[in-house]
Protein backbone atom coordinates (compact mmCIF):
# COMPACT_ATOMS: atom_id res chain seq x y z
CA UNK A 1 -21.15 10.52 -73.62
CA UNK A 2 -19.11 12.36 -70.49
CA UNK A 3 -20.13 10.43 -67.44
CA UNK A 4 -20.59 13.60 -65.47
CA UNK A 5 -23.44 14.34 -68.09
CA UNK A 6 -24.78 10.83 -66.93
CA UNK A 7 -24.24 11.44 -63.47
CA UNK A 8 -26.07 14.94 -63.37
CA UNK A 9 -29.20 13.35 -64.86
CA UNK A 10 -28.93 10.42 -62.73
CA UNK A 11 -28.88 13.14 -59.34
CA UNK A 12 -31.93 14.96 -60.69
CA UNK A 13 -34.29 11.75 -60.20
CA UNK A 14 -37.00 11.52 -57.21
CA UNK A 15 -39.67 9.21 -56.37
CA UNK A 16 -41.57 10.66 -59.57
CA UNK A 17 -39.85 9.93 -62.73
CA UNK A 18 -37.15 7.22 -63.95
CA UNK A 19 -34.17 7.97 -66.86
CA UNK A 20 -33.84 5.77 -69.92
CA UNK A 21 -30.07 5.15 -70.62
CA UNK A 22 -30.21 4.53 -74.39
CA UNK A 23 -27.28 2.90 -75.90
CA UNK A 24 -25.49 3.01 -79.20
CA UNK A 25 -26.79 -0.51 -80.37
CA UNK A 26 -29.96 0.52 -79.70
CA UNK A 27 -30.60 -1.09 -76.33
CA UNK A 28 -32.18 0.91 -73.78
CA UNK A 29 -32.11 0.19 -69.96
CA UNK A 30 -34.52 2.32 -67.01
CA UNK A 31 -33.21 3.58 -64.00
CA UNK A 32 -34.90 5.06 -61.27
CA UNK A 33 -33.50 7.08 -57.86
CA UNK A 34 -33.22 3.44 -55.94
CA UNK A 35 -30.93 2.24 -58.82
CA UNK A 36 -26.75 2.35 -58.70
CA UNK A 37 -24.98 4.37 -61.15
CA UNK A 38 -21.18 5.18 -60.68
CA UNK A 39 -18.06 4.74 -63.38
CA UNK A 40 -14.19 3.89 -63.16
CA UNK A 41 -12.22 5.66 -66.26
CA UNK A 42 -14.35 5.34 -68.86
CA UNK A 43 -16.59 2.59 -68.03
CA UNK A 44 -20.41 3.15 -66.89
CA UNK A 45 -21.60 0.07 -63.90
CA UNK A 46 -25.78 0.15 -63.81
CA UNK A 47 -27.02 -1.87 -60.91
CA UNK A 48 -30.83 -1.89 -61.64
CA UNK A 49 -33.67 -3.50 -60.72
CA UNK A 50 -33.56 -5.43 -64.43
CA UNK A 51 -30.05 -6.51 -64.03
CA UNK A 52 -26.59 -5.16 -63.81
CA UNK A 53 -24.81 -3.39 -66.90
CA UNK A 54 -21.46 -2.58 -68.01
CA UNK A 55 -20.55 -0.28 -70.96
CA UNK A 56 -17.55 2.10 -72.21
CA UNK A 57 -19.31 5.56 -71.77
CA UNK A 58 -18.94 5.85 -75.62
CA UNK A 59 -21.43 3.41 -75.88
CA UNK A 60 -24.32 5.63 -74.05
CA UNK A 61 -25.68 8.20 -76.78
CA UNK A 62 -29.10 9.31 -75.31
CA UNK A 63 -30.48 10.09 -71.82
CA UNK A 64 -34.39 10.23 -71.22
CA UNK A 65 -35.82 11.18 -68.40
CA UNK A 66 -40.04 10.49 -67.70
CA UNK A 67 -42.61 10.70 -65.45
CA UNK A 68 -43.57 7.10 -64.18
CA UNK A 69 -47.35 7.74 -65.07
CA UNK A 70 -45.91 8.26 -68.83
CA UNK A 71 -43.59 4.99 -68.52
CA UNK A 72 -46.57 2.88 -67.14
CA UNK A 73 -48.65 4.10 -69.73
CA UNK A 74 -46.40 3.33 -72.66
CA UNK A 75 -45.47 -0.31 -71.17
CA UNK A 76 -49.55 -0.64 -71.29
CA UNK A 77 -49.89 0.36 -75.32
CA UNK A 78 -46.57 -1.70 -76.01
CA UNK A 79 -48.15 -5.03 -74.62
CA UNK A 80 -51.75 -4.43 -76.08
CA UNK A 81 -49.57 -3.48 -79.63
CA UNK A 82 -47.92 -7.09 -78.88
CA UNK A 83 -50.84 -8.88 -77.79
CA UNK A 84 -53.05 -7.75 -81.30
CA UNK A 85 -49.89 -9.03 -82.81
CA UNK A 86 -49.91 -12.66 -81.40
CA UNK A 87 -53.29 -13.12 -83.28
């Protein structure tokens, strides 16, 4: 994916909502507007609050961006899902 594509998204983020950077083996990391994103050639550098990242642009093939309420409520049905599962 064009960085500037990555970049544009990344701008558009407030206090509100958070961007899922979905990758091409299937790995996803969250960002939010407190986060680092920047890129040299084309590599992409995430500084977030789960870690620090580094990909080949190629590598990023979705962007998803979500209101926080929505992202706390599917972390909530993913850990009850897991908990009925541990039984």
């Amino acid at each position: 994916m064009d960085l500037n594509v990555v970049f544009r998204y990344f701008d558009t983020l407030n206090d509100e909502n958070a961007m899922y950077i979905e990758f091409g083996n299937g790995g996803q990391v969250l960002v939010d507007n407190n986060d680092i994103v920047r890129g040299d050639g084309d590599l992409l550098e995430i500084k977030s609050t789960f870690g620090s990242y580094i990909t080949e642009s190629s590598n990023v093939v979705g962007l998803k961006i979500l209101n926080r309420v929505d992202i706390m409520f599917k972390a909530v049905i993913e850990n009850m899902v897991k908990a009925e599962g541990d039984d």
